[in-house]
Protein backbone atom coordinates (compact mmCIF):
# COMPACT_ATOMS: atom_id res chain seq x y z
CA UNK A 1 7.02 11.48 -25.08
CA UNK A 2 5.68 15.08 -25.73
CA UNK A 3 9.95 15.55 -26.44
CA UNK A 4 10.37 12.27 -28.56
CA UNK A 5 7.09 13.47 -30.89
CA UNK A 6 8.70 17.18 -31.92
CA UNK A 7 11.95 15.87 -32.53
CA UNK A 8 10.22 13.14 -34.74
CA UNK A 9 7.99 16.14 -36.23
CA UNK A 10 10.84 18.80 -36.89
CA UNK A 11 13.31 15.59 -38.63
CA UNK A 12 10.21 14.80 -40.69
CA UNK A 13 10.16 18.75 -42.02
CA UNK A 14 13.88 18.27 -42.49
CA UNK A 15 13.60 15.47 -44.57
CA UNK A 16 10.60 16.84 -46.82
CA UNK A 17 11.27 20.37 -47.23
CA UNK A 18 15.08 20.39 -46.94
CA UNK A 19 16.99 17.39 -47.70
CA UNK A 20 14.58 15.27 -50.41
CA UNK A 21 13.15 18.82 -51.35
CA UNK A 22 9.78 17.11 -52.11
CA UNK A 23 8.39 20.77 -51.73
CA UNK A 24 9.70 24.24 -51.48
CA UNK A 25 9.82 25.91 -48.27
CA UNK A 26 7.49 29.22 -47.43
CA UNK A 27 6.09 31.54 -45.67
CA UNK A 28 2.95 29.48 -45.99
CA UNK A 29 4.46 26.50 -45.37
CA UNK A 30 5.84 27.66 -41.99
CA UNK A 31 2.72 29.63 -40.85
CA UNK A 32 0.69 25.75 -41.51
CA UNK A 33 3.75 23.80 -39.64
CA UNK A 34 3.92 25.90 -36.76
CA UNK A 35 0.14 26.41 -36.38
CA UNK A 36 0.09 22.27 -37.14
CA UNK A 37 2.41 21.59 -34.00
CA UNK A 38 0.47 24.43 -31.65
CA UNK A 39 -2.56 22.37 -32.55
CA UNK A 40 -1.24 19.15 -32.00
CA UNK A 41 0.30 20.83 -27.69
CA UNK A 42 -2.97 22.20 -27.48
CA UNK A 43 -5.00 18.83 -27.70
CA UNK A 44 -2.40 17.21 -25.62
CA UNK A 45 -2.61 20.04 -22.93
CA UNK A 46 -6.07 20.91 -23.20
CA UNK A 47 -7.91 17.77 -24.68
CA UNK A 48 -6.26 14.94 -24.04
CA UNK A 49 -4.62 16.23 -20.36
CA UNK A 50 -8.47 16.49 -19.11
CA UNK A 51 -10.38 13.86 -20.63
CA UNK A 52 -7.89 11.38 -20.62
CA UNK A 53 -5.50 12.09 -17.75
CA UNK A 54 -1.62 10.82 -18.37
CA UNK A 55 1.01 9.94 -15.18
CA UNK A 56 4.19 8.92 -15.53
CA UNK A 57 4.25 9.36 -11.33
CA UNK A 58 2.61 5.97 -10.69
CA UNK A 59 3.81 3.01 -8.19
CA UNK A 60 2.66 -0.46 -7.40
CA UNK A 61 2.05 0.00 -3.34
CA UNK A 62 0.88 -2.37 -0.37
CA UNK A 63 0.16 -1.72 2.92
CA UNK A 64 2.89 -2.39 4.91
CA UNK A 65 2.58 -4.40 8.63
CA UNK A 66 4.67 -3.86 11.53
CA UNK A 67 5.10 -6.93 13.42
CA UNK A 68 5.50 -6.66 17.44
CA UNK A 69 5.19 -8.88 20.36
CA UNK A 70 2.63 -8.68 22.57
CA UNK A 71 5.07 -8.92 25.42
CA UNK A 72 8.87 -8.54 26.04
CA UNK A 73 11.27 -11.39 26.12
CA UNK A 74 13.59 -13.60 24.28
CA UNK A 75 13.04 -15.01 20.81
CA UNK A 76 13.96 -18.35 21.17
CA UNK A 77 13.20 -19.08 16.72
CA UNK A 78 12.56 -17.44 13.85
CA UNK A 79 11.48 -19.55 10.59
CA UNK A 80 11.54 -16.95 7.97
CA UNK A 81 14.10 -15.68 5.42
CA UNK A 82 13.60 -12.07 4.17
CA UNK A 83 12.32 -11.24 1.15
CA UNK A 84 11.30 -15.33 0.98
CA UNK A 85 7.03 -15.80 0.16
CA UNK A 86 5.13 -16.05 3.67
CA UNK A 87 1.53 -17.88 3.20
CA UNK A 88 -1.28 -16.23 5.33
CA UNK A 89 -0.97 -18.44 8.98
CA UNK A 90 2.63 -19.18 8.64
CA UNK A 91 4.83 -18.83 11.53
CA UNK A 92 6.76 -15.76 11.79
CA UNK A 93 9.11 -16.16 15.05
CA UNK A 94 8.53 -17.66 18.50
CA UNK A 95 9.00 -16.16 21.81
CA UNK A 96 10.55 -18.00 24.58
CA UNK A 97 7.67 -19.67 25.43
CA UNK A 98 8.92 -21.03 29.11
CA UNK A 99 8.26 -18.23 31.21
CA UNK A 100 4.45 -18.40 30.66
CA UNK A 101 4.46 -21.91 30.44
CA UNK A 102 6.14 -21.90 34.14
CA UNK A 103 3.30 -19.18 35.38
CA UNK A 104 0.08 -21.60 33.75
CA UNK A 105 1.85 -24.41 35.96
CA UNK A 106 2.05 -22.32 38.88
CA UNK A 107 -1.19 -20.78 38.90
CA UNK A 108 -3.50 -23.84 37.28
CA UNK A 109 -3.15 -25.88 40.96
CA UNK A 110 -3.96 -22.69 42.77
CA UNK A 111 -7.06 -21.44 40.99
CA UNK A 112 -8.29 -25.14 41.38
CA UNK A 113 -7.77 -24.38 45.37
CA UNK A 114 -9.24 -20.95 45.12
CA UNK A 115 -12.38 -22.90 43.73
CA UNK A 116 -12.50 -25.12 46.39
CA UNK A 117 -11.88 -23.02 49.35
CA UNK A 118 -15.03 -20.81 47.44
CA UNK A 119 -17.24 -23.85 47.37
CA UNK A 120 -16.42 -24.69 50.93
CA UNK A 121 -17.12 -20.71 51.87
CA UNK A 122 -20.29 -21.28 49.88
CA UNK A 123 -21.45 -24.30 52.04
CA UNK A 124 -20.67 -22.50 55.30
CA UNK A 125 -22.80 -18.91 54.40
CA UNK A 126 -25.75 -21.53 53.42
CA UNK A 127 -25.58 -23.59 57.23
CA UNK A 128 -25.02 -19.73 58.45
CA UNK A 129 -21.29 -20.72 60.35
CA UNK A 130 -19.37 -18.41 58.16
CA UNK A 131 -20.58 -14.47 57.04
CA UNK A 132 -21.31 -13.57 53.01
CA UNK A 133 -18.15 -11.57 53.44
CA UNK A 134 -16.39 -14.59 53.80
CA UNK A 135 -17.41 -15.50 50.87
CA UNK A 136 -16.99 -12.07 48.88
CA UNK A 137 -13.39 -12.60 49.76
CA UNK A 138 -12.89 -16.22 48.51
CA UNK A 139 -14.88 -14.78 45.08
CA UNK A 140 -12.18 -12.01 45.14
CA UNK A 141 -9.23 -14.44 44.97
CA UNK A 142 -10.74 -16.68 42.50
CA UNK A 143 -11.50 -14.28 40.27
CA UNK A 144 -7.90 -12.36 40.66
CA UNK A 145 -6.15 -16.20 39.98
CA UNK A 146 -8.98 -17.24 36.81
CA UNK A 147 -7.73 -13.62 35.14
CA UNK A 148 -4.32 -14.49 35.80
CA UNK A 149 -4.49 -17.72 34.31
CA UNK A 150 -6.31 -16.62 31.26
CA UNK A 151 -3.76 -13.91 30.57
CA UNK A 152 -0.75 -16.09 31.06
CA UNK A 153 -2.57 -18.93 28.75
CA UNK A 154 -3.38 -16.15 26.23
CA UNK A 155 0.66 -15.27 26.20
CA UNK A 156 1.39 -18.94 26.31
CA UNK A 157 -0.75 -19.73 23.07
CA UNK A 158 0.47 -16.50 21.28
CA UNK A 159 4.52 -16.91 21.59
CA UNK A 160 4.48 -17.67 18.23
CA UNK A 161 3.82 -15.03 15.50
CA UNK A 162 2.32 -15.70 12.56
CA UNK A 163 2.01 -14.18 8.87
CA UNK A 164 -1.41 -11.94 8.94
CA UNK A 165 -1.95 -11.93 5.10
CA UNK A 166 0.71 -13.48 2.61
CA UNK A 167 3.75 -11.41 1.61
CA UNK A 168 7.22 -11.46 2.73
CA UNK A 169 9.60 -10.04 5.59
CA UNK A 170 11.91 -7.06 4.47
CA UNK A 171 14.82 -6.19 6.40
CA UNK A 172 14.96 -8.73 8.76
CA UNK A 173 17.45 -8.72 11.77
CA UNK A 174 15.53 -10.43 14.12
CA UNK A 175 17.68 -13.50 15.45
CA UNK A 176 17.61 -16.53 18.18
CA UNK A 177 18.07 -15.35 21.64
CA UNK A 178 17.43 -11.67 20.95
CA UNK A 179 15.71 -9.41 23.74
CA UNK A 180 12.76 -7.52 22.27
CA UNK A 181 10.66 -5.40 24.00
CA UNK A 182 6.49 -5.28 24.75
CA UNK A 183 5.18 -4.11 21.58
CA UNK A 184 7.89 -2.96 19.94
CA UNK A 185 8.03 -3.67 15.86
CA UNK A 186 10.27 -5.94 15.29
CA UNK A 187 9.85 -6.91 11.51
CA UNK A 188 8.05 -5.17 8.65
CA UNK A 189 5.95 -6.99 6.57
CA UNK A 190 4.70 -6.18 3.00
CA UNK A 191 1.55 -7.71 2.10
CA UNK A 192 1.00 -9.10 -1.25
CA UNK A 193 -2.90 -9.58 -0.70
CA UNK A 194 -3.63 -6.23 -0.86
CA UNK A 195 -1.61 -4.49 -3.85
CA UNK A 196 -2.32 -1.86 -5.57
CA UNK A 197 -1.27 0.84 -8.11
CA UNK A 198 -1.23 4.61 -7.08
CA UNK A 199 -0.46 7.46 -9.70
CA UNK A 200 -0.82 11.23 -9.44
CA UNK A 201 -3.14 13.47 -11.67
CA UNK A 202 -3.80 16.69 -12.35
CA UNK A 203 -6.75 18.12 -10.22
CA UNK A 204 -8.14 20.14 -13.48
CA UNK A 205 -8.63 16.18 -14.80
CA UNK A 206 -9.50 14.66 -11.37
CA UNK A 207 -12.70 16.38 -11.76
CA UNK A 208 -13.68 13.82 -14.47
CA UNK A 209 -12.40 10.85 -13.16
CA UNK A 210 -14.59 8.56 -11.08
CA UNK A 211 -14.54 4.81 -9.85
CA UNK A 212 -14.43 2.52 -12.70
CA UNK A 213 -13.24 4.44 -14.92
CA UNK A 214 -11.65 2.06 -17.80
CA UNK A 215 -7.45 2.71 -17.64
CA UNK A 216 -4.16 0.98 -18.98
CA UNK A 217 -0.88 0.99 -17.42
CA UNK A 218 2.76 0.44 -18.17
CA UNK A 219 4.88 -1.24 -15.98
CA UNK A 220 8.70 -0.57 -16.43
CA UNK A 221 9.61 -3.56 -15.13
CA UNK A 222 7.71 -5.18 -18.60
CA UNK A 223 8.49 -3.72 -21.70
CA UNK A 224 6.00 -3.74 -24.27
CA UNK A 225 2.96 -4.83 -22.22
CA UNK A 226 0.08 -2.75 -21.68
CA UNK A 227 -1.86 -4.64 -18.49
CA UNK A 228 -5.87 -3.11 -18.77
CA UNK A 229 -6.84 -1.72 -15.81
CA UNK A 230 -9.91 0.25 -13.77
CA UNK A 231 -9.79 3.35 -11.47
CA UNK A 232 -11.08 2.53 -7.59
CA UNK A 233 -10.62 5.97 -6.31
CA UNK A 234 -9.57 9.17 -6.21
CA UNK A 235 -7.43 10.45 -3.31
CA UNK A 236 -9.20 13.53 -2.55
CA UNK A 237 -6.69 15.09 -0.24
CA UNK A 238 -3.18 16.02 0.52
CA UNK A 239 -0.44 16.36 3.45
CA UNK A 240 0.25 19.69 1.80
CA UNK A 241 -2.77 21.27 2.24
CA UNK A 242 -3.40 19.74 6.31
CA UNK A 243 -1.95 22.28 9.38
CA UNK A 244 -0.83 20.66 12.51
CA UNK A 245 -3.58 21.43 15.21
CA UNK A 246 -1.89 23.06 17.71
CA UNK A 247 -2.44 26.95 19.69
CA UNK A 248 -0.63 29.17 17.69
CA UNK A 249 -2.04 30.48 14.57
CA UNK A 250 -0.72 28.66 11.65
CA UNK A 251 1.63 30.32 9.16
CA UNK A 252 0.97 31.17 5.14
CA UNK A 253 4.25 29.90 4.45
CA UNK A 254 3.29 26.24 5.78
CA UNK A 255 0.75 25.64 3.38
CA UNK A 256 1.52 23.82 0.18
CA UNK A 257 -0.93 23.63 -2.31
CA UNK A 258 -1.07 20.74 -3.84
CA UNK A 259 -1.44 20.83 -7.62
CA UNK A 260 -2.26 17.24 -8.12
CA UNK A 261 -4.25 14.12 -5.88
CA UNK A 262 -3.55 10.38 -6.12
CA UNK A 263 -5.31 8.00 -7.72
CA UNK A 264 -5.90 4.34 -6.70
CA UNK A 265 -6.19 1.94 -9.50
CA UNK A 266 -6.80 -2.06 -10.05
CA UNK A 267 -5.96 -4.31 -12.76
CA UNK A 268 -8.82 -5.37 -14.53
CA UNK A 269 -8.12 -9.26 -15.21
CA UNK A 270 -5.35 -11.87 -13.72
CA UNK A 271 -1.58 -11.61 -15.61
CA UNK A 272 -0.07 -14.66 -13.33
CA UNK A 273 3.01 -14.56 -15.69
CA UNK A 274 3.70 -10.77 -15.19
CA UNK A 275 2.71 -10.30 -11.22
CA UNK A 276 2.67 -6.60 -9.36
CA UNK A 277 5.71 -6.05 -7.89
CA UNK A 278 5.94 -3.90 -4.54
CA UNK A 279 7.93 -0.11 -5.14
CA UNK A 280 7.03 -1.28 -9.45
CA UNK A 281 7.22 1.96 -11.14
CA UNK A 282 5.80 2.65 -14.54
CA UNK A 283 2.95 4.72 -16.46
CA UNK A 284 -0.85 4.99 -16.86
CA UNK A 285 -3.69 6.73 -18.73
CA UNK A 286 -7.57 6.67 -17.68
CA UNK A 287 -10.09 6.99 -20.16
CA UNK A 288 -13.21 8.82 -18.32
CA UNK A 289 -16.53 9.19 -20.27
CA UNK A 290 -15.71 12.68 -21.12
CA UNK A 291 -12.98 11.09 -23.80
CA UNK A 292 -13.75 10.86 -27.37
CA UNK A 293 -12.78 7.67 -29.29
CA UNK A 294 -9.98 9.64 -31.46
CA UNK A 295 -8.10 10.88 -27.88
CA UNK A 296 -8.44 7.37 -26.12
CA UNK A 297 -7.11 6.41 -29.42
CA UNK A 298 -4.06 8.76 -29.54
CA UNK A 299 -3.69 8.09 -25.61
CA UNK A 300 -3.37 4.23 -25.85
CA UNK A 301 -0.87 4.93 -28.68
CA UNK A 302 0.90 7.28 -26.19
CA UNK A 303 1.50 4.37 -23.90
CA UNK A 304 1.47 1.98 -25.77
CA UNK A 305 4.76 3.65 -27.32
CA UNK A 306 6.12 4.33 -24.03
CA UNK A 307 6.32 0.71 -22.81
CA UNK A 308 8.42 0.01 -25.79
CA UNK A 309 10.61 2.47 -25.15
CA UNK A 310 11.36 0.89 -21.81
CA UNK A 311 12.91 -1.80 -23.43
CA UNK A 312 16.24 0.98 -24.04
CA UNK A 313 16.85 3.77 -21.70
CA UNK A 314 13.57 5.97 -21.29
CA UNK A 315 14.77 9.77 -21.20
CA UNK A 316 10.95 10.76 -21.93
């Protein structure tokens, strides 16, 4: 935009001074110009860059779920498409649900013996014909069978998978009669409970910003909308700037300052006919207390000239 402004700036000098020679070109005249336009970077840098931080580096994200078995085996269903809406509770894929179902059969008739043969070992410590550790043995192998039983029932009842939050299932190659292993992701699933937009800001600007903070943003993916928004965090940290704990001394070269941190905002109202997309790219401007009314003026007119733009190619 910065780009698109001087070009504007220097055609508008053309016009006046050169081609409809409305007034005569000087010394003067190009000392006020130039000093003009060095205003004009220096509010933008200085000003405007602080008080009302600008990204063009901004995302709609999600967090995104792996989905894995608790156990190994064959997937006898799956009832979802990819990229197809998934309500919270919905069925994801079942597991071959037999082999548990077999091992509940098998073991319900023999912890119902293991009780009995207790209460019988019970009866005989009380009339003193059989010893306690008798009986510490038939607790053993009741207890051993009840915690089989309850794990296999657990399995049994959780064959199916269902949807944790709603979203959607991206990439999915699971099929029927597929052999997955014990907890090993088998789909990835992007909520759409829990989006959010993420942007990167200057740290010389970060130091104004704070939760609440009134914002806009400018989704590509909408041209000519402005959606208001507020700030929930800032992201005060970095990969760059963490060292892998390990024995050795760590090395200058491996640390990359960061010169920016993230920034977590939320829309501030419902736009049901213009949703967040996941991976949505687009632009945003915060408006901390530190702004005056004429820069959150000239910032919203920043933006709000940028989202038109989107509706041709953007080079700025």
């Amino acid at each position: 935009m910065e780009l698109l402004v001087t070009i504007a700036y220097l055609f508008l000098i053309r016009l006046v001074f050169f081609d409809w020679k409305l007034l005569k070109f000087n010394a003067v005249w190009g000392l006020l110009l130039a000093g003009l336009w060095c205003a004009a970077v220096l509010t933008e840098v200085i000003m405007l860059g602080q008080y009302t931080p600008y990204t063009k580096q901004m995302t709609v994200s999600s967090y995104v779920l792996e989905i894995a078995p608790e156990f190994g085996g064959i997937v006898k269903e799956v009832y979802v498409e990819a990229n197809t809406p998934i309500k919270r509770g919905d069925p994801l894929f079942q597991m071959d649900p037999q082999p548990w179902q077999d091992k509940v059969d098998t073991l319900t008739p023999q912890v119902a013996t293991a009780q009995r043969n207790y209460d019988d070992a019970a009866a005989l410590v009380r009339a003193k014909v059989e010893r306690e550790v008798a009986l510490v043995k038939r607790l053993d192998e009741l207890n051993s069978l009840e915690a089989e039983l309850d794990k296999a029932q657990y399995n049994l009842a959780h064959t199916t998978l269902r949807a944790p939050e709603d979203g959607y299932a991206v990439n999915l190659q699971l099929r029927p009669g597929v052999f997955i292993r014990i907890k090993r992701p088998v789909m990835t699933f992007v909520s759409t409970e829990s989006l959010y937009l993420a942007g990167v800001i200057p740290q010389v600007a970060a130091q104004w910003v704070r939760a609440g903070d009134r914002a806009e943003v400018a989704l590509d993916m909408y041209p000519g909308l402005v959606f208001d928004a507020r700030v929930k965090s800032v992201v005060f940290g970095s990969g760059g700037a963490q060292f892998t704990p390990s024995g050795l001394l760590p090395e200058i070269r491996n640390l990359h300052a960061p010169r920016s941190f993230a920034v977590k905002l939320e829309l501030d109202g419902d736009y049901p006919d213009h949703p967040l997309r996941f991976s949505a790219s687009g632009t945003a401007s915060i408006y901390t207390e530190k702004a005056a009314d004429a820069f959150v003026f000239l910032r919203r007119l920043e933006l709000q000239s940028e989202s038109y733009l989107n509706y041709l190619y953007n080079p700025f």
